[in-house]
C-alpha atoms as a PDB file:
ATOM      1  CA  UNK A   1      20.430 -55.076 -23.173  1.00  0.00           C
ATOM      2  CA  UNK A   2      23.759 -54.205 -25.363  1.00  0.00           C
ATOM      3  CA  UNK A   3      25.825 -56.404 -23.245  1.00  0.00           C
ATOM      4  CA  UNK A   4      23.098 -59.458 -23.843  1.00  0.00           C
ATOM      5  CA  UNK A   5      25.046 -59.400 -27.253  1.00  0.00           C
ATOM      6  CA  UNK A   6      28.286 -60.633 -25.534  1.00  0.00           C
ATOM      7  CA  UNK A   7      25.946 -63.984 -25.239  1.00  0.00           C
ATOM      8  CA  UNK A   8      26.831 -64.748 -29.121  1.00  0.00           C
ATOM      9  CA  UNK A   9      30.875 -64.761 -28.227  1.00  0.00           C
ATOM     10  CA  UNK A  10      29.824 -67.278 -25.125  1.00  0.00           C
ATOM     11  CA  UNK A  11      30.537 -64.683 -22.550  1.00  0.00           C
ATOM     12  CA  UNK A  12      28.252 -64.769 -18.728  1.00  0.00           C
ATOM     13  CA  UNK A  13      26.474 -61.292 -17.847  1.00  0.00           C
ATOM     14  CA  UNK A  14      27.125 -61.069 -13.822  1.00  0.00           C
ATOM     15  CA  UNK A  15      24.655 -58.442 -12.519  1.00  0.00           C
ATOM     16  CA  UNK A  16      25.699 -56.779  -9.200  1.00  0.00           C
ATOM     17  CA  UNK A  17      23.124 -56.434  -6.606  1.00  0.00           C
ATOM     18  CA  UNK A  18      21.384 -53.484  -5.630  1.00  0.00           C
ATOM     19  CA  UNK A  19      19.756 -52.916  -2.049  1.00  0.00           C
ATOM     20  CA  UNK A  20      16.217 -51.783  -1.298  1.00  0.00           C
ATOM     21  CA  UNK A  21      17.936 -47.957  -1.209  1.00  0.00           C
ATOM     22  CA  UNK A  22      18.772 -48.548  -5.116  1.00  0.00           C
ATOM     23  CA  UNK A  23      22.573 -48.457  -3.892  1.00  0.00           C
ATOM     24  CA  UNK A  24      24.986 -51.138  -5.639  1.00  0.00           C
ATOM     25  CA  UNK A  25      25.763 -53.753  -2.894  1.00  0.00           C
ATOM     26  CA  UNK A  26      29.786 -53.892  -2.647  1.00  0.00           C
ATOM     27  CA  UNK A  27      30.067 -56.279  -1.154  1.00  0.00           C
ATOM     28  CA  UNK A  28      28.414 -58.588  -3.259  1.00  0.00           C
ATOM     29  CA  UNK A  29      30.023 -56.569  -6.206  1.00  0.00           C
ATOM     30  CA  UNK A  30      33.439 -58.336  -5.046  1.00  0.00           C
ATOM     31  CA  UNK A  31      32.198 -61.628  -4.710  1.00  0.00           C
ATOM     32  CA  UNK A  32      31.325 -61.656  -8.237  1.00  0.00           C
ATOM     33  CA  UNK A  33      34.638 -60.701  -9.588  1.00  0.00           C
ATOM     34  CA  UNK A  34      36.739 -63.781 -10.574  1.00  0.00           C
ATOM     35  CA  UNK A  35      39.966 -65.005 -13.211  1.00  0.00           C
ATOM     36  CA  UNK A  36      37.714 -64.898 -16.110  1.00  0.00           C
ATOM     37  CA  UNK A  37      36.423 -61.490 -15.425  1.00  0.00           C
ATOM     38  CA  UNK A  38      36.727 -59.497 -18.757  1.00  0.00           C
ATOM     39  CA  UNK A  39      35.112 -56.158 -18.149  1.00  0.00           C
ATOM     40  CA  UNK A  40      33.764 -54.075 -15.563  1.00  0.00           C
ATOM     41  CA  UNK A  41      30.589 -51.858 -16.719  1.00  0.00           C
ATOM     42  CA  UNK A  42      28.171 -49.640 -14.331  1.00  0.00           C
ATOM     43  CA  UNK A  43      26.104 -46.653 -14.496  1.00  0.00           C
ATOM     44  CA  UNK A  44      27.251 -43.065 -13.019  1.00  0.00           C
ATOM     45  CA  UNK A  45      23.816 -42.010 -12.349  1.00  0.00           C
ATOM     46  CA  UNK A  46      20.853 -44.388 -13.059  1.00  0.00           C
ATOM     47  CA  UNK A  47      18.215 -42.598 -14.965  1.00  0.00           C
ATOM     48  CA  UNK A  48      15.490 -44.812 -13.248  1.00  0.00           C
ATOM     49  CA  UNK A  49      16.255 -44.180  -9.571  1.00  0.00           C
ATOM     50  CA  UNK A  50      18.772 -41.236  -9.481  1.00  0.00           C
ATOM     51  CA  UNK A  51      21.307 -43.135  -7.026  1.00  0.00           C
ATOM     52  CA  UNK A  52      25.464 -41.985  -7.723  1.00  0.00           C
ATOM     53  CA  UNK A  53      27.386 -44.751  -7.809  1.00  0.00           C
ATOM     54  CA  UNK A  54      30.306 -44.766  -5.877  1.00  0.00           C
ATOM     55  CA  UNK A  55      32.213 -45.275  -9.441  1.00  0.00           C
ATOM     56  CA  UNK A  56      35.898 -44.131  -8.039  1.00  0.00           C
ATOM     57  CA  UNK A  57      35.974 -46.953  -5.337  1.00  0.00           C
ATOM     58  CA  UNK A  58      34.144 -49.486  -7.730  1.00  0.00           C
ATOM     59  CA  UNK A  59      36.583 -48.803 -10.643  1.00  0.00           C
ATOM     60  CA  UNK A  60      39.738 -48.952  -7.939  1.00  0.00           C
ATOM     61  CA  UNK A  61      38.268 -52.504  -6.857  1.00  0.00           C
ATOM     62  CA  UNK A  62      38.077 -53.615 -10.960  1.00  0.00           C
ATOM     63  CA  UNK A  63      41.980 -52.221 -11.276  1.00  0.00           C
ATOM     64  CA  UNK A  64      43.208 -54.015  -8.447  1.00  0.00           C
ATOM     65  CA  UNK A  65      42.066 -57.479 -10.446  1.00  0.00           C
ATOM     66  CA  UNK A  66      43.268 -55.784 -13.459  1.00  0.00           C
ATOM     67  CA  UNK A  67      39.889 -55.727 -14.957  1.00  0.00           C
ATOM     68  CA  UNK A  68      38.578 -52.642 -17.436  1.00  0.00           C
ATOM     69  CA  UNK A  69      35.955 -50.595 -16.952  1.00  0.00           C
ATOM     70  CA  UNK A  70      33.483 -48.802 -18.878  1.00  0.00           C
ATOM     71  CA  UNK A  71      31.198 -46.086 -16.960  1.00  0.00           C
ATOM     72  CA  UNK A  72      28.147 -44.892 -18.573  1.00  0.00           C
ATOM     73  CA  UNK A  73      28.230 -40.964 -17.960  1.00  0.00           C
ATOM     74  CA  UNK A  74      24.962 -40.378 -20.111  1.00  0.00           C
ATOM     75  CA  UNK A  75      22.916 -39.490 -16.895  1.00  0.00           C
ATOM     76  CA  UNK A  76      25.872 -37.685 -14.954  1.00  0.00           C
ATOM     77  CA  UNK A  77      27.777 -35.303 -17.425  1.00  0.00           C
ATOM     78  CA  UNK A  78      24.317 -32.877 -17.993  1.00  0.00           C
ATOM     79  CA  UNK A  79      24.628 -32.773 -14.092  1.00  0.00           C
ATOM     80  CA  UNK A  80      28.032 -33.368 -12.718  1.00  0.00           C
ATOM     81  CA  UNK A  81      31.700 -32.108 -13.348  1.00  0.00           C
ATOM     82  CA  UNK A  82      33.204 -35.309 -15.183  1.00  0.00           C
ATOM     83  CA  UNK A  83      37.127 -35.482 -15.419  1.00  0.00           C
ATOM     84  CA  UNK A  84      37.767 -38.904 -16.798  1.00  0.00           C
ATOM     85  CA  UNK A  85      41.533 -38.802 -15.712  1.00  0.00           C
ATOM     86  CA  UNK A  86      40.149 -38.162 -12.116  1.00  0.00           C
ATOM     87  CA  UNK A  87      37.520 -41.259 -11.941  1.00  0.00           C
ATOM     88  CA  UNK A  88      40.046 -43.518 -13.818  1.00  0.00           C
ATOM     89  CA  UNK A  89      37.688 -45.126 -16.150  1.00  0.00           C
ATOM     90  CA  UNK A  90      38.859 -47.396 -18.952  1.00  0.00           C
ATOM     91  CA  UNK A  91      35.892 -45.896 -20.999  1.00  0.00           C
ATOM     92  CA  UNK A  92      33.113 -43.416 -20.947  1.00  0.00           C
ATOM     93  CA  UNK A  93      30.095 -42.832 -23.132  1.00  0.00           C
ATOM     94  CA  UNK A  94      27.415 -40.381 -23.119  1.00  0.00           C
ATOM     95  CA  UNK A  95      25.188 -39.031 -25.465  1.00  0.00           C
ATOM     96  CA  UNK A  96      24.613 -35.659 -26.806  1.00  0.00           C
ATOM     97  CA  UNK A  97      20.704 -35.146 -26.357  1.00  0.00           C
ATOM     98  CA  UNK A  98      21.250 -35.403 -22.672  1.00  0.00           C
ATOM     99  CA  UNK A  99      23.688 -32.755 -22.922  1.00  0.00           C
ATOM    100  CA  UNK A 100      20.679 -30.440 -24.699  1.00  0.00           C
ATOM    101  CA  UNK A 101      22.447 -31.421 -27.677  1.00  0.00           C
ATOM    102  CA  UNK A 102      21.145 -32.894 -30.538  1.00  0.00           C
ATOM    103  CA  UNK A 103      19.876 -36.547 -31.071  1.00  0.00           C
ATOM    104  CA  UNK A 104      21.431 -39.162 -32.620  1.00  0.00           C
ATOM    105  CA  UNK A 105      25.027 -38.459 -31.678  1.00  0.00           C
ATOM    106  CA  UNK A 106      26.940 -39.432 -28.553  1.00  0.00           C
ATOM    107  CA  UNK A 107      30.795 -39.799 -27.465  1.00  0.00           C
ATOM    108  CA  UNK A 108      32.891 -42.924 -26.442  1.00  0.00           C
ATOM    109  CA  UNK A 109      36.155 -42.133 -24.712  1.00  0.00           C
ATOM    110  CA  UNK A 110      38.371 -44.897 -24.585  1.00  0.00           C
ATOM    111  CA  UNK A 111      42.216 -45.397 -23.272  1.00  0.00           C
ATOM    112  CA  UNK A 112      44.093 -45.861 -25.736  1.00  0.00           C
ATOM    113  CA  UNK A 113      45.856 -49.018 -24.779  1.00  0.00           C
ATOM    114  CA  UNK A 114      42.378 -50.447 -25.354  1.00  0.00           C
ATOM    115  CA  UNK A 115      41.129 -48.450 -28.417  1.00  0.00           C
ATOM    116  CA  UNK A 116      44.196 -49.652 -30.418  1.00  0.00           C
ATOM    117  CA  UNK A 117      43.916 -53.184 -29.645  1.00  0.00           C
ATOM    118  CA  UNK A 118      40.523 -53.265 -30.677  1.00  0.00           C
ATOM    119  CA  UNK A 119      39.272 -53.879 -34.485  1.00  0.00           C
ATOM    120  CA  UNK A 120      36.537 -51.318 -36.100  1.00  0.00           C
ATOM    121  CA  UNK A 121      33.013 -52.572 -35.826  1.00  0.00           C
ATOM    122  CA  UNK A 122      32.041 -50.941 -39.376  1.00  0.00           C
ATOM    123  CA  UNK A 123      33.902 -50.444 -42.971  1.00  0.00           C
ATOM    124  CA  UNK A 124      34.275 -46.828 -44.519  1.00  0.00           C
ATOM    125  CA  UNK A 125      36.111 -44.189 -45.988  1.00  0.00           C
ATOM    126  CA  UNK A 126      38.621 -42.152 -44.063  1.00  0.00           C
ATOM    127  CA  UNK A 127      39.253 -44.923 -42.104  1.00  0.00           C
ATOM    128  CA  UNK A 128      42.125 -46.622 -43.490  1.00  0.00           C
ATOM    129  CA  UNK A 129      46.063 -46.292 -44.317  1.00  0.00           C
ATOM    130  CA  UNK A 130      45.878 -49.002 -47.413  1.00  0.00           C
ATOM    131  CA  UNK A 131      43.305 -51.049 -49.226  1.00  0.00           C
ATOM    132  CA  UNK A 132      44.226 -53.880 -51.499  1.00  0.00           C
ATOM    133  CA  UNK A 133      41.706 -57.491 -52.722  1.00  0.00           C
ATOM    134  CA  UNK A 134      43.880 -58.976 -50.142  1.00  0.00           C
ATOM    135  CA  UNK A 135      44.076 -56.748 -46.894  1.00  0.00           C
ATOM    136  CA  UNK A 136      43.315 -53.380 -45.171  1.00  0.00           C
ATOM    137  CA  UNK A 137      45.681 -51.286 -42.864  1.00  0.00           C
ATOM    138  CA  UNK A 138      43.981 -48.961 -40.331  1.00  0.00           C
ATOM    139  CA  UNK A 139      44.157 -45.466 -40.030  1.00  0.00           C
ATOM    140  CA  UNK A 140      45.173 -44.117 -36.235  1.00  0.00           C
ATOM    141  CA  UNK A 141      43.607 -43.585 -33.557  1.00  0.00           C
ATOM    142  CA  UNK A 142      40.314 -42.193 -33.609  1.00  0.00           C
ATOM    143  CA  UNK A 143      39.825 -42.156 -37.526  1.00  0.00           C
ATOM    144  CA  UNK A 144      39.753 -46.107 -37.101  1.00  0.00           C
ATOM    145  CA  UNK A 145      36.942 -46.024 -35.668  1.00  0.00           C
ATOM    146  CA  UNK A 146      35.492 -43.269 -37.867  1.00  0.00           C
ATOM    147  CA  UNK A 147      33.828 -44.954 -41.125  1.00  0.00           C
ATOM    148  CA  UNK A 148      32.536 -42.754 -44.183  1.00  0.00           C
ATOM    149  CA  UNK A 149      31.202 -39.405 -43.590  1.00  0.00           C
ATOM    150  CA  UNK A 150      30.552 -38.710 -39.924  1.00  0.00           C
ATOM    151  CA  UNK A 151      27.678 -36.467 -38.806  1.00  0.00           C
ATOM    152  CA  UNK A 152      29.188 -33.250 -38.874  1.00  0.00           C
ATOM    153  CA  UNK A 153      25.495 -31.319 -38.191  1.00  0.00           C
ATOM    154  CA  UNK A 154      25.780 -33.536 -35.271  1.00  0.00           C
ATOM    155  CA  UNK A 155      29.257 -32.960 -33.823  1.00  0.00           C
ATOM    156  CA  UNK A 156      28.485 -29.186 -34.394  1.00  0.00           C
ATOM    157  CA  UNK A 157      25.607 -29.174 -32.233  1.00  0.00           C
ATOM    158  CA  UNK A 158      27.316 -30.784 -29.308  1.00  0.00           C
ATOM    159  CA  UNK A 159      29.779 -28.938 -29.225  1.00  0.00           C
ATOM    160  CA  UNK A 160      27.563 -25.740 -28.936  1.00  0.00           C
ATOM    161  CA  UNK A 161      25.815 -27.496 -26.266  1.00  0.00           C
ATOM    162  CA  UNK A 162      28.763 -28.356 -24.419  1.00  0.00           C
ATOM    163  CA  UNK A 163      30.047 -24.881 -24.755  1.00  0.00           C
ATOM    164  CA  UNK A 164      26.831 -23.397 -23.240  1.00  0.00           C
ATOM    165  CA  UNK A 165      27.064 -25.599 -20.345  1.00  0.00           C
ATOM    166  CA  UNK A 166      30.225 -24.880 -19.842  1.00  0.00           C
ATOM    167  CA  UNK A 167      29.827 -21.079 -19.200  1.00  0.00           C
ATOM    168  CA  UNK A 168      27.754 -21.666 -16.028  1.00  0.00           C
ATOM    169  CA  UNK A 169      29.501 -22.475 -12.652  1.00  0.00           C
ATOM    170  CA  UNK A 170      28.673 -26.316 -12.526  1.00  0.00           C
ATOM    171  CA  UNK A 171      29.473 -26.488  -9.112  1.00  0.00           C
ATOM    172  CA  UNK A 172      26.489 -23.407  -8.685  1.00  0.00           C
ATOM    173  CA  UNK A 173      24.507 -25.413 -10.786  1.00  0.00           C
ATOM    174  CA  UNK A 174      24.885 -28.389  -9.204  1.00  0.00           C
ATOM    175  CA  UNK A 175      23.867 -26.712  -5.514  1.00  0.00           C
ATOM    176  CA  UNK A 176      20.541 -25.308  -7.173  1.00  0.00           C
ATOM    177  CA  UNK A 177      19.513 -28.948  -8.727  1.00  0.00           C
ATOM    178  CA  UNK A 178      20.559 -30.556  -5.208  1.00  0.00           C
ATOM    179  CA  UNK A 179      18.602 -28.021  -3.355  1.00  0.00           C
ATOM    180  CA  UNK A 180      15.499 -28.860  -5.697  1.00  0.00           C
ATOM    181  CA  UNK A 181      15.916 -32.798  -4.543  1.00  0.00           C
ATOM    182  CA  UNK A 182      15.507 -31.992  -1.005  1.00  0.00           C
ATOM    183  CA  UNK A 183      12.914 -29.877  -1.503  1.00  0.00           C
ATOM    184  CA  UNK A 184      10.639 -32.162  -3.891  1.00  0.00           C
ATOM    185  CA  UNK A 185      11.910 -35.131  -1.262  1.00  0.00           C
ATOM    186  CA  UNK A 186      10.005 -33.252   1.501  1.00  0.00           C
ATOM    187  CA  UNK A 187       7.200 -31.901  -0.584  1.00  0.00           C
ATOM    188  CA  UNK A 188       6.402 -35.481  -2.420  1.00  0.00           C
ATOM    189  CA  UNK A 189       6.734 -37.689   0.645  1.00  0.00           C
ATOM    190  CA  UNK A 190       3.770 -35.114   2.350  1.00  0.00           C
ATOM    191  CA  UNK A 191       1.242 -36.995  -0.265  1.00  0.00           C
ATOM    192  CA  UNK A 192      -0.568 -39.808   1.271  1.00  0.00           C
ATOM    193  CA  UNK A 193      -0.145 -43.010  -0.740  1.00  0.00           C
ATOM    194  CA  UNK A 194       3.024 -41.589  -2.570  1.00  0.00           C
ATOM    195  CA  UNK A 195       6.147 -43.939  -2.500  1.00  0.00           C
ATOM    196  CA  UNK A 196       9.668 -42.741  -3.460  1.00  0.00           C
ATOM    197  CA  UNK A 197      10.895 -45.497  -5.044  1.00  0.00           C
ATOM    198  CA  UNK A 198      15.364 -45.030  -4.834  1.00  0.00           C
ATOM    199  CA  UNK A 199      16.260 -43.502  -1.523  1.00  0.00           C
ATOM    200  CA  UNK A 200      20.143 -43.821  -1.711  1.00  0.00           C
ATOM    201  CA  UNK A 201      21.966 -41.576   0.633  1.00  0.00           C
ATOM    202  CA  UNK A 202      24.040 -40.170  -3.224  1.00  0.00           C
ATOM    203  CA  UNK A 203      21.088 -39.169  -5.437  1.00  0.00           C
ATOM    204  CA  UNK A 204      20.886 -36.827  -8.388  1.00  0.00           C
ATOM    205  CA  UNK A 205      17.884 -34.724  -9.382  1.00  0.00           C
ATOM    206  CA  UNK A 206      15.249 -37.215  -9.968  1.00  0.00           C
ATOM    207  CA  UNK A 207      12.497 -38.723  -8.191  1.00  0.00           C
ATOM    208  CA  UNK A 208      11.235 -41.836  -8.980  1.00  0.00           C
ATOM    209  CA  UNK A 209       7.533 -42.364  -7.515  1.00  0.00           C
ATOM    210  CA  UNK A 210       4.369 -45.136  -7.541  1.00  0.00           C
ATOM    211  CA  UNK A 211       0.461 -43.525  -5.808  1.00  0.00           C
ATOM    212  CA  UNK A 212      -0.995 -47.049  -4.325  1.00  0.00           C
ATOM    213  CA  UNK A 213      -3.961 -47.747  -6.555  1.00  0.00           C
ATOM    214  CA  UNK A 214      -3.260 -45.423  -9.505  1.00  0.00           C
ATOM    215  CA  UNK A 215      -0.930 -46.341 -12.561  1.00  0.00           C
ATOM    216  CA  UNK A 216       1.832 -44.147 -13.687  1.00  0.00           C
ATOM    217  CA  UNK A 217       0.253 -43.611 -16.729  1.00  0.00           C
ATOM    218  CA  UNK A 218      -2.318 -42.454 -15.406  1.00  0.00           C
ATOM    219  CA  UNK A 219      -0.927 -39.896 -13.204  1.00  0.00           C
ATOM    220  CA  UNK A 220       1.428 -38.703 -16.233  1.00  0.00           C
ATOM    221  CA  UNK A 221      -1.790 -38.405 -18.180  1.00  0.00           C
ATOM    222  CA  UNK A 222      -3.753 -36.159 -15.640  1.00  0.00           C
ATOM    223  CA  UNK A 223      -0.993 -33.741 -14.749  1.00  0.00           C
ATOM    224  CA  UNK A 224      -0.162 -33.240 -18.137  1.00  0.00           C
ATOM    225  CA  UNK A 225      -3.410 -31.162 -18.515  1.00  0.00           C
ATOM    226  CA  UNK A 226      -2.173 -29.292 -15.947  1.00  0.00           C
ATOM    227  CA  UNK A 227       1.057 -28.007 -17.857  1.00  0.00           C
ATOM    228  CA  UNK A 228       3.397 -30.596 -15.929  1.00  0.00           C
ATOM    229  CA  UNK A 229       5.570 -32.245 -18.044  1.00  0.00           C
ATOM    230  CA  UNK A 230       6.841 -36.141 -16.078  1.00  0.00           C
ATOM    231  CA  UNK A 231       8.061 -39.631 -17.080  1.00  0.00           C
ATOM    232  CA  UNK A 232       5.865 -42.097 -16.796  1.00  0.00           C
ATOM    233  CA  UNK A 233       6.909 -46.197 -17.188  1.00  0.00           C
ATOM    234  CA  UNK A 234      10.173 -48.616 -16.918  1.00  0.00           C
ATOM    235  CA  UNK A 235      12.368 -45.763 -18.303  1.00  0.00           C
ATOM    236  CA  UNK A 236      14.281 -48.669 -20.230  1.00  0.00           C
ATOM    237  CA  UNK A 237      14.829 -50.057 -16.513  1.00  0.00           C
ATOM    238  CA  UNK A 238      12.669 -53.257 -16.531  1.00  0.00           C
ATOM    239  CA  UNK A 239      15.099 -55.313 -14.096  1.00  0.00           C
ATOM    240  CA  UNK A 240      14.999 -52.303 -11.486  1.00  0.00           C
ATOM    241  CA  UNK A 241      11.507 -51.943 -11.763  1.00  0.00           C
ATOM    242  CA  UNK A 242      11.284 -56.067 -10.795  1.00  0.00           C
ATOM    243  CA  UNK A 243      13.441 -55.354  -8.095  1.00  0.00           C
ATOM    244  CA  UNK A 244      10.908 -53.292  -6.922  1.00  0.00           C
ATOM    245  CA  UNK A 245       7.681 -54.904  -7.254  1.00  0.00           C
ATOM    246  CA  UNK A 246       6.388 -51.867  -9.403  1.00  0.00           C
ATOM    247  CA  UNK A 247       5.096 -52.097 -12.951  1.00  0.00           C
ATOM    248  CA  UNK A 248       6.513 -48.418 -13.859  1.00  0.00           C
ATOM    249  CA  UNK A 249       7.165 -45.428 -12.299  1.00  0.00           C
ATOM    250  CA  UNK A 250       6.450 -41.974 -12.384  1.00  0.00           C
ATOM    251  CA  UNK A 251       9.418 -39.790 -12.955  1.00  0.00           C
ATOM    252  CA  UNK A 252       9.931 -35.873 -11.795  1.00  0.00           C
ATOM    253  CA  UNK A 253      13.417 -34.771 -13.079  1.00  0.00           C
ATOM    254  CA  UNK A 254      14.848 -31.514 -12.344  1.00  0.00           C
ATOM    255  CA  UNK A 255      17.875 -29.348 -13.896  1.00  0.00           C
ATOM    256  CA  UNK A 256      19.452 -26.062 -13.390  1.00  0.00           C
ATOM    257  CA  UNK A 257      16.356 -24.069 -14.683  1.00  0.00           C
ATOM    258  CA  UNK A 258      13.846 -25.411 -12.981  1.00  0.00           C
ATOM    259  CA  UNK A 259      12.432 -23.819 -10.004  1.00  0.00           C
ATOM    260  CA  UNK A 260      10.935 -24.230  -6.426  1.00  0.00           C
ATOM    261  CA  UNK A 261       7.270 -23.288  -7.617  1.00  0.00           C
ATOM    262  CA  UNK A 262       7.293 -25.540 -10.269  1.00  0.00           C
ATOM    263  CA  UNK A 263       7.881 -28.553  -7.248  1.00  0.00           C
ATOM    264  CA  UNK A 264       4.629 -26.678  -5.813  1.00  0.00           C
ATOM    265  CA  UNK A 265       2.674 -26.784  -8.834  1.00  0.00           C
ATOM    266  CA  UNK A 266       3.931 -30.659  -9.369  1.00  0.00           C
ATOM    267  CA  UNK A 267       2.501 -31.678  -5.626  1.00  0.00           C
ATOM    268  CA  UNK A 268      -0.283 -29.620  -6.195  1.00  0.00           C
ATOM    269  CA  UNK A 269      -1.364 -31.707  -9.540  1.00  0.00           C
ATOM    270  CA  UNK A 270      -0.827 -34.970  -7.405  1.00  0.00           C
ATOM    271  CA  UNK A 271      -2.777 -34.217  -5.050  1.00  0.00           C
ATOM    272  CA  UNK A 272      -5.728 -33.338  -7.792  1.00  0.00           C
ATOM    273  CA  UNK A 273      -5.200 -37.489  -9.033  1.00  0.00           C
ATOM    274  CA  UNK A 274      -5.617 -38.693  -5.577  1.00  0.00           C
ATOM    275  CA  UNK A 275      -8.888 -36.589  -5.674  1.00  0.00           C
ATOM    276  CA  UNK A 276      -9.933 -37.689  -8.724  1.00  0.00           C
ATOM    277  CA  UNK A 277      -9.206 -41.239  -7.985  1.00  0.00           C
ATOM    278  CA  UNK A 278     -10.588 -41.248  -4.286  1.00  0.00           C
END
């Protein structure tokens, strides 16, 4: 939806493919790239269907056209090690309640070839060198970018959160959350009528599901009263869920602290809708 704006400067939105795995067809990807190419952007980790991208070798195709690119990391830092310098990115966003930080703040790396040549979206104090009736000088990099009074609250709290993540082993982290995958994969696709919707071979912790004959909402609504806590709908994904013939989906997602009877007690709860609706 953001880049829809980049209709009212005349720019074309290109959407890459996806196959029926929810992996980004490559292929197809490099077919779309042409002269007039501005910017590259794509996903890390979609939210909807927990497929990785393959972001280094995308971003390494953009590079070789000489072509930016911005990776969304708002799904991947909670979950992966993220060294910008390594992927390569041009930018990188992600947002702080993701991060168990607070809401309503977020961060925007940019290189700074790119930040510098590009004028600040909003007016404020702190921002500038010189003010006069007839022109404005900007301040440097970041504080250009920077209007009035920033949320300092905010910027507090993510850093604490950051700082708590940061004291666990990610890597150790990252083996626990990818041994809860395979072991909800396994337990989930036991339930008659249950459909894992995103099957890419590069998946983070989430499961994406439809139960033929009973709406999402419906199944978010009955577990709920048994203490399990899901995502139910497009999860801001309409497109994907087109591309899939579903109206929503249901949506386990798992992190460090959950735990291998909690994937029991989820499967268990399912099964109690498929009674209840049988």
């Amino acid at each position: 939806m953001p880049w829809q704006l980049s209709r009212r400067k005349n720019l074309k939105l290109r959407v890459i493919p996806i196959n029926d795995a929810g992996e980004v067809d490559i292929d197809e990807f490099v077919k779309l790239i042409n002269p007039k190419t501005k910017l590259v952007s794509i996903v890390h980790i979609s939210n909807a269907l927990g497929t990785i991208n393959p972001v280094k070798k995308i971003i390494d195709i953009a590079h070789a056209h000489n072509i930016p690119v911005l990776l969304d990391g708002a799904q991947s830092t909670p979950h992966l090690k993220i060294d910008v310098q390594d992927l390569g990115c041009d930018f990188f966003t992600f947002s702080g309640h993701k991060m168990f930080g607070p809401t309503g703040i977020g961060v925007l790396y940019g290189k700074t070839q790119y930040l510098e040549m590009m004028p600040p979206y909003q007016g404020g104090g702190d921002m500038i060198r010189e003010v006069t009736f007839d022109h404005t000088t900007y301040d440097d990099l970041p504080r250009k970018f920077e209007a009035g009074t920033p949320n300092i609250a905010g910027g507090i709290g993510l850093g604490a959160a950051i700082d708590y993540l940061n004291q666990f082993d990610r890597e150790e982290l990252l083996k626990h959350e990818n041994a809860l995958l395979e072991y909800a994969t396994a337990k989930l696709s036991e339930i008659k009528g249950l459909r894992i919707i995103g099957t890419a071979k590069e998946k983070a912790s989430v499961i994406s599901f439809t139960i033929e004959g009973i709406h999402p909402y419906d199944i978010g609504t009955i577990i709920d009263t048994d203490g399990v806590a899901i995502r139910t709908g497009h999860h801001c994904a309409q497109p994907v869920m087109r591309r899939f013939n579903v109206p929503a989906t249901a949506r386990a997602s798992f992190t460090f602290y959950n735990t291998f009877e909690e994937i029991d007690k989820l499967a268990l709860s399912l099964n109690k809708v498929i009674k209840m609706f049988s």
